[in-house]
Protein backbone atom coordinates (compact mmCIF):
# COMPACT_ATOMS: atom_id res chain seq x y z
CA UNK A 1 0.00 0.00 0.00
CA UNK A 2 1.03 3.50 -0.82
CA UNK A 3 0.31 6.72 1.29
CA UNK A 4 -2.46 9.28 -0.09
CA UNK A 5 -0.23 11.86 -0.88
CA UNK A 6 2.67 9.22 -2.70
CA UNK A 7 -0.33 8.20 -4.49
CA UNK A 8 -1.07 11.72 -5.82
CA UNK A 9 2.64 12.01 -6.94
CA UNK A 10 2.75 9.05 -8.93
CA UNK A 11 -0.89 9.83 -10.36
CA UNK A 12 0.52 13.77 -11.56
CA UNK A 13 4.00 12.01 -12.66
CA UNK A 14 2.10 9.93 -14.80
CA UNK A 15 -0.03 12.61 -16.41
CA UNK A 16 2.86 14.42 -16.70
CA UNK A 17 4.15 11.94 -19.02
CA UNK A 18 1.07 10.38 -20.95
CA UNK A 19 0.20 14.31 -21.56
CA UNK A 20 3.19 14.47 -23.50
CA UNK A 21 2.83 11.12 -25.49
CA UNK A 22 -0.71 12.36 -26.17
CA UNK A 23 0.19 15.84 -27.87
CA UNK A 24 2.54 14.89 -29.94
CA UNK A 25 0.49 11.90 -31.40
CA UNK A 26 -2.39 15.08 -31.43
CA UNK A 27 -4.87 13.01 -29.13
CA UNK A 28 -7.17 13.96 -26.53
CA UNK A 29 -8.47 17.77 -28.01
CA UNK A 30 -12.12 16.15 -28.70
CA UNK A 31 -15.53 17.38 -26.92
CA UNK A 32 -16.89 14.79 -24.80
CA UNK A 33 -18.83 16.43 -22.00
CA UNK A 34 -19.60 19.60 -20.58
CA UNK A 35 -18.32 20.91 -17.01
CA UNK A 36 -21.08 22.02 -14.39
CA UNK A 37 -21.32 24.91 -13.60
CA UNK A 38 -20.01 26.01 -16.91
CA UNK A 39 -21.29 27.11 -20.38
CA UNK A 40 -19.58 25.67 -22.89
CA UNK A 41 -18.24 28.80 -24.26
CA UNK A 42 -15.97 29.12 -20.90
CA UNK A 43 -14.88 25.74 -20.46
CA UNK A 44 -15.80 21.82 -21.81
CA UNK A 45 -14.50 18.52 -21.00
CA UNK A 46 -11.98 16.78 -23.33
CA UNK A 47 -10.57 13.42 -24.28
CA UNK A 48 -7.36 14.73 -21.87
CA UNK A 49 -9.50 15.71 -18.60
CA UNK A 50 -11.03 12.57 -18.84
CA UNK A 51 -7.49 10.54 -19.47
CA UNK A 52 -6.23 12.24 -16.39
CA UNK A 53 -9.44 11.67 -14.25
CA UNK A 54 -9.23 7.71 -15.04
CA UNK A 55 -5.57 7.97 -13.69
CA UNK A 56 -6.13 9.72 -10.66
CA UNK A 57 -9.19 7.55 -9.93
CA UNK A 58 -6.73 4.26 -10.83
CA UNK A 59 -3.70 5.48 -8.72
CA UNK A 60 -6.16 6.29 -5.75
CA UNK A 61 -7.67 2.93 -5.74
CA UNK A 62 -4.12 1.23 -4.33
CA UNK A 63 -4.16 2.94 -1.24
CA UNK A 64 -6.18 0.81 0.48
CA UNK A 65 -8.41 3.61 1.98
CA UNK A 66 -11.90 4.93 0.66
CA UNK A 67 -11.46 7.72 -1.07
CA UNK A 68 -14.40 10.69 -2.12
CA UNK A 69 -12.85 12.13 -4.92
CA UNK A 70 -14.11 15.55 -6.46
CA UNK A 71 -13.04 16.67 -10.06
CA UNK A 72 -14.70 19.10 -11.73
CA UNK A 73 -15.77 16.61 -14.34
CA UNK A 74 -17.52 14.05 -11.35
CA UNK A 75 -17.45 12.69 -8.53
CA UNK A 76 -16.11 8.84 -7.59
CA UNK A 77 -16.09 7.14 -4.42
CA UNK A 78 -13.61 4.81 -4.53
CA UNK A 79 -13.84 1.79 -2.09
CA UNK A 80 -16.27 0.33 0.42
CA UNK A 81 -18.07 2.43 3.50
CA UNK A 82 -17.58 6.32 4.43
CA UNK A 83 -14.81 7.83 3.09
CA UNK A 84 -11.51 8.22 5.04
CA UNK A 85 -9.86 10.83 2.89
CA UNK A 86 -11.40 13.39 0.71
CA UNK A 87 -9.71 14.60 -2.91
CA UNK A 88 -10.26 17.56 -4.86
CA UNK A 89 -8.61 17.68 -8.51
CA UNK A 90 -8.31 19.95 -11.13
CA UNK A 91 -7.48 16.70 -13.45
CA UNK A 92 -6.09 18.89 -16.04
CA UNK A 93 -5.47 22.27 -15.86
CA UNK A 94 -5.21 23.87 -18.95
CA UNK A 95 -7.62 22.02 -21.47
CA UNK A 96 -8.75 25.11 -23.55
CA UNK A 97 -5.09 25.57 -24.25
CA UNK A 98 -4.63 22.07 -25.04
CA UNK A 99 -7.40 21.48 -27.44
CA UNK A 100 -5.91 24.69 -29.46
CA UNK A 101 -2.82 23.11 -29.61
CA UNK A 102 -0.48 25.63 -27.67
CA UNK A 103 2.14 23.94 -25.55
CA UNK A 104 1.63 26.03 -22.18
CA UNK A 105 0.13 26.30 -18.79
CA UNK A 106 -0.39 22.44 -18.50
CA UNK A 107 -0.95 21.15 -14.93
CA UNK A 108 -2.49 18.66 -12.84
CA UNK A 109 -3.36 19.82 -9.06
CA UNK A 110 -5.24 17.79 -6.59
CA UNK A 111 -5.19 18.82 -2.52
CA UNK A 112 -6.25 16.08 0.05
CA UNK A 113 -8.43 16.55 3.27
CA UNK A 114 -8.99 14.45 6.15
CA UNK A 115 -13.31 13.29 6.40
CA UNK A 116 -14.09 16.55 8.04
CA UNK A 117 -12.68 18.20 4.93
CA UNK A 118 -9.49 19.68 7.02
CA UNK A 119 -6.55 20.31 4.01
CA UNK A 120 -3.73 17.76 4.45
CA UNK A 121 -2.08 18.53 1.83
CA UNK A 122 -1.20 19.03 -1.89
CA UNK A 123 0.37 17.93 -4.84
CA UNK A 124 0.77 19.36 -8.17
CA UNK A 125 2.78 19.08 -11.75
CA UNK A 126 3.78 21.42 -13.80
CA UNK A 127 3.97 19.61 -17.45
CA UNK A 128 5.52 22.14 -19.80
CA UNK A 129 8.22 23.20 -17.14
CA UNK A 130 8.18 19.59 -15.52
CA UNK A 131 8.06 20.44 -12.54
CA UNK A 132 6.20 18.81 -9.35
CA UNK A 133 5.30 20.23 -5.86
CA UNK A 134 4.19 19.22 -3.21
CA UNK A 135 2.87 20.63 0.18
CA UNK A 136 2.01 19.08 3.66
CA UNK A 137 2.60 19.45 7.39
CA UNK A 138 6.60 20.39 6.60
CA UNK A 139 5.94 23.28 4.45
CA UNK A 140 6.32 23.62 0.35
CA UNK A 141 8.77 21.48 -1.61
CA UNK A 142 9.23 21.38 -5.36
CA UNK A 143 12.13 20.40 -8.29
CA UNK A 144 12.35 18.88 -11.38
CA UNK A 145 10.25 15.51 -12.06
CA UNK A 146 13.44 13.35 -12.31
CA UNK A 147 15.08 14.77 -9.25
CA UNK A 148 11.90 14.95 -7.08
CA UNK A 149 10.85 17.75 -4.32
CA UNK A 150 14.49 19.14 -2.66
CA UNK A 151 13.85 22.78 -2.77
CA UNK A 152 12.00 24.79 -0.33
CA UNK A 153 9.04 27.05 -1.37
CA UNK A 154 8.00 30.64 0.30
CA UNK A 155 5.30 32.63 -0.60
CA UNK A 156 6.04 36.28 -0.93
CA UNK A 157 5.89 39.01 2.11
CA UNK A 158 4.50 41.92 0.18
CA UNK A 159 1.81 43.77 2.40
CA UNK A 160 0.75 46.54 -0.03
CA UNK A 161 0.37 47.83 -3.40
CA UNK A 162 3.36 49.15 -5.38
CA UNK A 163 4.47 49.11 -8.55
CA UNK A 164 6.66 45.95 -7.97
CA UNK A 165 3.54 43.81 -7.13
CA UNK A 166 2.29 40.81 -9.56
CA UNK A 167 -1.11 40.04 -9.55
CA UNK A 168 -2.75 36.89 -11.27
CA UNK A 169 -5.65 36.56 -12.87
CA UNK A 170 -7.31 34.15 -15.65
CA UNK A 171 -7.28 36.84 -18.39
CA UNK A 172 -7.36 34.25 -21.24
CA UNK A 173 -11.36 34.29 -21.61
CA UNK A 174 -12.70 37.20 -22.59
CA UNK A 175 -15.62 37.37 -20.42
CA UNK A 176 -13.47 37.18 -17.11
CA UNK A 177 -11.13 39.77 -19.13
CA UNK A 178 -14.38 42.01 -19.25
CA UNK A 179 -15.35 41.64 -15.66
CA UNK A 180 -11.53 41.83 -14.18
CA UNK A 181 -10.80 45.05 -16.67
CA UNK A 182 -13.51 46.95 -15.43
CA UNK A 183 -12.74 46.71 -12.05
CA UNK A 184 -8.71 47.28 -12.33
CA UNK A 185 -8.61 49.76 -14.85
CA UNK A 186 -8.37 52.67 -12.30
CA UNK A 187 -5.52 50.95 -9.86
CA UNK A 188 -3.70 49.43 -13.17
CA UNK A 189 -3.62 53.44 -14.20
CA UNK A 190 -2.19 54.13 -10.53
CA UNK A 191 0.39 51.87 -10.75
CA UNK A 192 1.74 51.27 -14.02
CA UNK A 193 4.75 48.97 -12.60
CA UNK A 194 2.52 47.18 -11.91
CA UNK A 195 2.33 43.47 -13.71
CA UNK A 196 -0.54 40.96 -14.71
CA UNK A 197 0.10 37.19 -14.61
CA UNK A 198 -2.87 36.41 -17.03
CA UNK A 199 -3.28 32.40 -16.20
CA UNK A 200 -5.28 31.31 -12.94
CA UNK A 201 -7.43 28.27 -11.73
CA UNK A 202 -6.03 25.62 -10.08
CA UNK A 203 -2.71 25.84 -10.92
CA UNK A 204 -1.77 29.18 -9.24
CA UNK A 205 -1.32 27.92 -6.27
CA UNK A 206 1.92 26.57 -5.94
CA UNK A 207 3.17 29.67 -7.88
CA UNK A 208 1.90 31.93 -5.06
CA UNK A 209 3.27 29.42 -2.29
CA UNK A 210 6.84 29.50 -4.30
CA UNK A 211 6.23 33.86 -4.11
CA UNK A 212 6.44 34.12 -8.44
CA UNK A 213 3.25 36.19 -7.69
CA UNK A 214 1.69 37.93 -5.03
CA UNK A 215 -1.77 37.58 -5.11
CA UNK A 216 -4.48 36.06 -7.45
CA UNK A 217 -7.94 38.20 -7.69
CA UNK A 218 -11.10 36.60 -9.31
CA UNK A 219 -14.58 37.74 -10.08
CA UNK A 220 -17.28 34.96 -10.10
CA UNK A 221 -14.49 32.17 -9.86
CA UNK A 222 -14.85 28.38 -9.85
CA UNK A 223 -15.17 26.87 -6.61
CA UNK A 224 -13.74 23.65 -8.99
CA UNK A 225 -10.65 25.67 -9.80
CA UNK A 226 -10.22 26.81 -6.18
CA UNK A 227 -10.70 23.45 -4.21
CA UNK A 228 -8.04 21.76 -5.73
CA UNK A 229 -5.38 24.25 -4.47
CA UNK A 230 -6.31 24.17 -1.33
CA UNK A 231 -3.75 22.15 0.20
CA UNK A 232 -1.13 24.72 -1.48
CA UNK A 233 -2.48 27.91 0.73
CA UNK A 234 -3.27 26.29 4.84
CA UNK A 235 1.06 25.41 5.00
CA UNK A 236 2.24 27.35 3.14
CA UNK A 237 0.32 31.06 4.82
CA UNK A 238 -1.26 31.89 1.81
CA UNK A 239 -4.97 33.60 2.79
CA UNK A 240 -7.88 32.81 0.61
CA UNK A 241 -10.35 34.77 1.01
CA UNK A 242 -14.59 35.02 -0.03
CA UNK A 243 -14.87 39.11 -0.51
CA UNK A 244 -18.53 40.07 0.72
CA UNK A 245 -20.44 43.27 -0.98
CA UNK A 246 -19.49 45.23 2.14
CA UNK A 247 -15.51 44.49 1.20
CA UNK A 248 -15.45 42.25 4.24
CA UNK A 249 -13.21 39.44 3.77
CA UNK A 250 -14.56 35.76 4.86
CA UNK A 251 -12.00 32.59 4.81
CA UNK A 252 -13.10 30.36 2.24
CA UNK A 253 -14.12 27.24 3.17
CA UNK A 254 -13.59 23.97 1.32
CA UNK A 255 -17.68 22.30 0.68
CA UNK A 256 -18.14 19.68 -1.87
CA UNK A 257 -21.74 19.85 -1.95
CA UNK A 258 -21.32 23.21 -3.65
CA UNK A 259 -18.20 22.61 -5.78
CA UNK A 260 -19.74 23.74 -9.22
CA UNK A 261 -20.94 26.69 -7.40
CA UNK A 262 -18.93 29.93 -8.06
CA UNK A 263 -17.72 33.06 -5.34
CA UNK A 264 -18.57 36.42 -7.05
CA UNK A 265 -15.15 38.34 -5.58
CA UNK A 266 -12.27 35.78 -4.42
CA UNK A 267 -8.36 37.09 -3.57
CA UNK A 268 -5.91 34.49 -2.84
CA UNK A 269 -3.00 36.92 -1.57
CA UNK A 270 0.41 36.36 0.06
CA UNK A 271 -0.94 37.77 3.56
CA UNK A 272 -3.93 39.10 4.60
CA UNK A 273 -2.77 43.12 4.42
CA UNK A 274 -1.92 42.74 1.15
CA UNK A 275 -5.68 41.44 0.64
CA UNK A 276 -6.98 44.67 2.65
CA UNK A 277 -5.14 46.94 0.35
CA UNK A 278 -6.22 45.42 -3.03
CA UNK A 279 -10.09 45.64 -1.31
CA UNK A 280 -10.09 49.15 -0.21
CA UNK A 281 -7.92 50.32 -3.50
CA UNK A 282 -10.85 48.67 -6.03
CA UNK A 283 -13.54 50.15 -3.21
């Protein structure tokens, strides 16, 4: 028997790899399902989501625990009697690139809980850089797929807005490009230093754990793109945070019965301040 989170490292090595195999033989860019919670002009699932579902559900299945596991494309329960573990993956981040044919921002991310839903941890792959990481109880390790997790990840300490901040955001669709314009374009103008990491979803996390950016800020985001990354932001001090109409900031909370549900204003930032300051500057 293998532990939960070796399991999730061979399952994200593995999609690492048949990803590869895949594009160049120009497989798995066909329709075969929509995601909930989705139209179909924002996202779809394709022959690679489910390729990398089957081997997460496969690699899960040798653990010797029941799992509940919670993609955005389904849900499995995997083994006999109430679940010991819970798993949230994003199977395959990166599908709308994939099916176009451009080689970039491929990942697999799945986070772990204990049956209360309590993160244990995370693991996620990085396919065009190959690259894994993985997060638990000792902090944020990542490296190269061959030479396996020896460096140590910190997320940034930045605290306020300046012109040296990076801020992420899924800019690639143009209807969260509408709704995230219109609501920067004064503090963009106020700080023209500043700089725009235009990917998202699931795999930002590990980015903001290993500090390349400071803070990720969403309107009407995915709970499915969040969930998975979860296990990336509770060791590594990352704040996630549910923004209320008020600009009060909630914690976000990890629910599976409302995964394909979305959260109209969500920050993931580097530290809490740094969340206060990008609230009261888009106020």
């Amino acid at each position: 028997m293998v532990s939960i989170r070796d399991a999730l490292e061979l399952a994200v090595c593995r999609i690492a790899s048949e990803v590869r195999e895949l594009h160049q033989e120009g497989l798995g860019r066909e329709t075969v399902g929509s995601v909930p919670g989705r139209p179909e002009t924002e996202d779809v699932e394709i022959g690679i989501d489910s390729h990398c579902d089957e081997i997460f559900r496969e690699t899960l299945s040798n653990i010797g625990s029941t799992v509940a596991l919670y993609s955005e494309h389904g849900s499995y329960l995997i083994g006999n009697g109430d679940p010991e573990y819970l798993v949230s993956v994003d199977p395959f981040d990166g599908s709308g690139l994939y099916q176009r044919g451009i080689p970039a921002e491929w990942w697999s991310v799945a986070s772990y809980f204990d049956n209360a839903g309590v993160p244990l941890g995370g693991v996620a792959v990085d396919i065009i850089r190959n690259e894994i990481y993985v997060s638990d109880e000792d902090g944020i390790l990542f490296g190269s797929i061959e030479r396996g997790v020896c460096q140590e990840a910190h997320p940034a300490s930045t605290r306020k807005i300046s012109d040296d901040l990076t801020i992420a955001a899924y800019l690639m669709d143009p209807s969260y490009l509408t709704k995230w314009s219109a609501r920067f374009s004064d503090l963009v103008t106020r700080y023209p230093g500043l700089r725009i990491w235009p990917n998202g979803g699931a795999s930002i996390y590990p980015w903001l754990a290993r500090g390349l950016v400071d803070a990720y800020v969403m309107f009407d985001e995915p709970r499915s793109e969040i969930d998975p990354g979860i296990g990336f932001s509770n060791w590594s001090g990352i704040k996630l945070f549910d923004v209320g109409q008020n600009g009060d900031l909630s914690g976000y909370q990890f629910d599976p019965d409302i995964r394909s549900g979305r959260v109209p204003f969500f920050i993931a930032a580097c530290t809490q301040d740094l969340a206060y300051a990008i609230v009261n500057e888009l106020a």
